[in-house]
Protein backbone atom coordinates (compact mmCIF):
# COMPACT_ATOMS: atom_id res chain seq x y z
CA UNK A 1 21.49 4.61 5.50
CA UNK A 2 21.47 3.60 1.68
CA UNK A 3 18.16 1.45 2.67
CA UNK A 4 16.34 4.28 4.24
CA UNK A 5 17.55 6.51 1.35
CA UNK A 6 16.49 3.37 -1.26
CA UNK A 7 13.11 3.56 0.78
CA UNK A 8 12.80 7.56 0.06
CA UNK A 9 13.38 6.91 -3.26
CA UNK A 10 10.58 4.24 -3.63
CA UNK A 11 7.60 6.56 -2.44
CA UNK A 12 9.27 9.74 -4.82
CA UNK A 13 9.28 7.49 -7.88
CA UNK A 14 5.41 5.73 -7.35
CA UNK A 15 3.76 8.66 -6.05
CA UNK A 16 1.74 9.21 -8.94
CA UNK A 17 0.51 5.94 -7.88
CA UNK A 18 -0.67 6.32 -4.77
CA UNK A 19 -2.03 8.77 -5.63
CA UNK A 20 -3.92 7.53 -8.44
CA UNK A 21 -4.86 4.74 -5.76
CA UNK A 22 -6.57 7.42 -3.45
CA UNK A 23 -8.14 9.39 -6.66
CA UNK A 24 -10.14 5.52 -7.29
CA UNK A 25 -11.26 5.73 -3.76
CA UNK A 26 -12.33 9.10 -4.08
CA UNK A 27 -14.12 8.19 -7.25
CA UNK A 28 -15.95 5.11 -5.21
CA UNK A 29 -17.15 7.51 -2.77
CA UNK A 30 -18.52 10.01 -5.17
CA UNK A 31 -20.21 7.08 -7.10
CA UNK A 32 -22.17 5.75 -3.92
CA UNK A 33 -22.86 8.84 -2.22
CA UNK A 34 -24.64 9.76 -6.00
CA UNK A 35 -25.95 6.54 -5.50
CA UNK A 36 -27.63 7.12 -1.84
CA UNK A 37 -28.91 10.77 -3.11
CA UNK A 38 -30.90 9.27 -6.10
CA UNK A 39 -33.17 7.25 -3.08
CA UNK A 40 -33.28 10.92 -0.99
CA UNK A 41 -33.06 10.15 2.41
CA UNK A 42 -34.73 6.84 2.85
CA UNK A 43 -33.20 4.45 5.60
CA UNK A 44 -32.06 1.97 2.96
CA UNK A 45 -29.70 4.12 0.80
CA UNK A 46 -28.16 2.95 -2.63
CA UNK A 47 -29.40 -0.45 -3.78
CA UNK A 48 -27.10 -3.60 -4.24
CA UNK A 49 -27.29 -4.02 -7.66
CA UNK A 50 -26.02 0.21 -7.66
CA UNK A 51 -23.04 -0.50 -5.54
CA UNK A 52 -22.28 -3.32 -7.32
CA UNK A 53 -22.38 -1.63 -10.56
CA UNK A 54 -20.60 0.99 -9.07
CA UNK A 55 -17.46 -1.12 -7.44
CA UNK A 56 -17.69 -3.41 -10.76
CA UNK A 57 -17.10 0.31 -12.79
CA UNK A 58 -13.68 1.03 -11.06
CA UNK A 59 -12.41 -2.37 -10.26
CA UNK A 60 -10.44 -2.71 -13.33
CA UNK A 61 -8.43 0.55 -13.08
CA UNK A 62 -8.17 -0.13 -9.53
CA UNK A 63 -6.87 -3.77 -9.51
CA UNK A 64 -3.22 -3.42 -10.75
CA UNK A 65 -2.64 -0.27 -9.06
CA UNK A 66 -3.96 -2.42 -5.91
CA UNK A 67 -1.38 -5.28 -6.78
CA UNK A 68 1.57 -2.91 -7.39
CA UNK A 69 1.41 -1.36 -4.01
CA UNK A 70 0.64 -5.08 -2.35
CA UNK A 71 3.98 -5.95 -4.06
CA UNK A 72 5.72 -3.12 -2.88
CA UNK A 73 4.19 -3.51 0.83
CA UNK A 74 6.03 -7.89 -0.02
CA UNK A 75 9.40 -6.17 -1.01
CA UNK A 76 9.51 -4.00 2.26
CA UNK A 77 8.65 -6.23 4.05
CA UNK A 78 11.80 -8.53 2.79
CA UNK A 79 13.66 -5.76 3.25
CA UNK A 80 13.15 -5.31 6.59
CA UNK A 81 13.74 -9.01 7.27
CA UNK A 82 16.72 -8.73 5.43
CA UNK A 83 18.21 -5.80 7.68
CA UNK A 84 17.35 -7.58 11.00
CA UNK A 85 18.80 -10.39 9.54
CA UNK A 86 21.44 -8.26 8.67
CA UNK A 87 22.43 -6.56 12.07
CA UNK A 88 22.31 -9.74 14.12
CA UNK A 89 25.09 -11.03 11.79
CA UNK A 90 26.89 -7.90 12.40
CA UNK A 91 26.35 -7.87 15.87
CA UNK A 92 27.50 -11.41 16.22
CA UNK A 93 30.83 -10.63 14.12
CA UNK A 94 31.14 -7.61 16.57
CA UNK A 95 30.95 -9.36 19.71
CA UNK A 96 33.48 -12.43 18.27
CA UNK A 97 36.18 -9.37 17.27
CA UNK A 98 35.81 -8.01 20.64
CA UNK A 99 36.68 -11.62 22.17
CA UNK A 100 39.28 -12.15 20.02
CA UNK A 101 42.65 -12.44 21.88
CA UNK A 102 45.35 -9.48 20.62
């Protein structure tokens, strides 16, 4: 229970980040669909050197909110290993109780 409420507490206190994280996607996709609209509707869209340009504008901002939620994806993940690791040594110390001799 105090992991899933840990867990609750994790997304409440970085929200602001994520969403900041989906703002910089947003931004992206306004960027290259203003990008495709300069060229109208021909077939090739927005050049390479615009999408570069583009991407290159809002990788910095983008790039340690990117790493902050990689390295809270790592310590979930840890977490989780930790409470499987967890129950099978509970388990374990369950089922040598119950064969215990009273």
């Amino acid at each position: 229970m105090h992991i899933l409420l840990s867990s609750v507490l994790q997304v409440k206190e970085n929200f602001e980040r994520f969403i900041s994280c989906k703002s910089t996607i947003d931004d992206i996709h306004v960027r290259l669909r203003k990008a495709e609209g300069d060229y109208g509707d021909s077939a090739d869209g927005a050049s390479t050197a615009d999408m570069v340009a583009a991407v290159t504008d809002v990788s910095p901002p983008a790039k340690p909110l990117f790493m902050y939620v990689l390295s809270i994806k790592t310590f979930l993940q840890a977490l989780e290993i930790s409470c499987k690791d967890a129950r099978v040594v509970l388990l374990s110390a369950g089922s040598r109780v119950q064969n215990m001799p009273c």
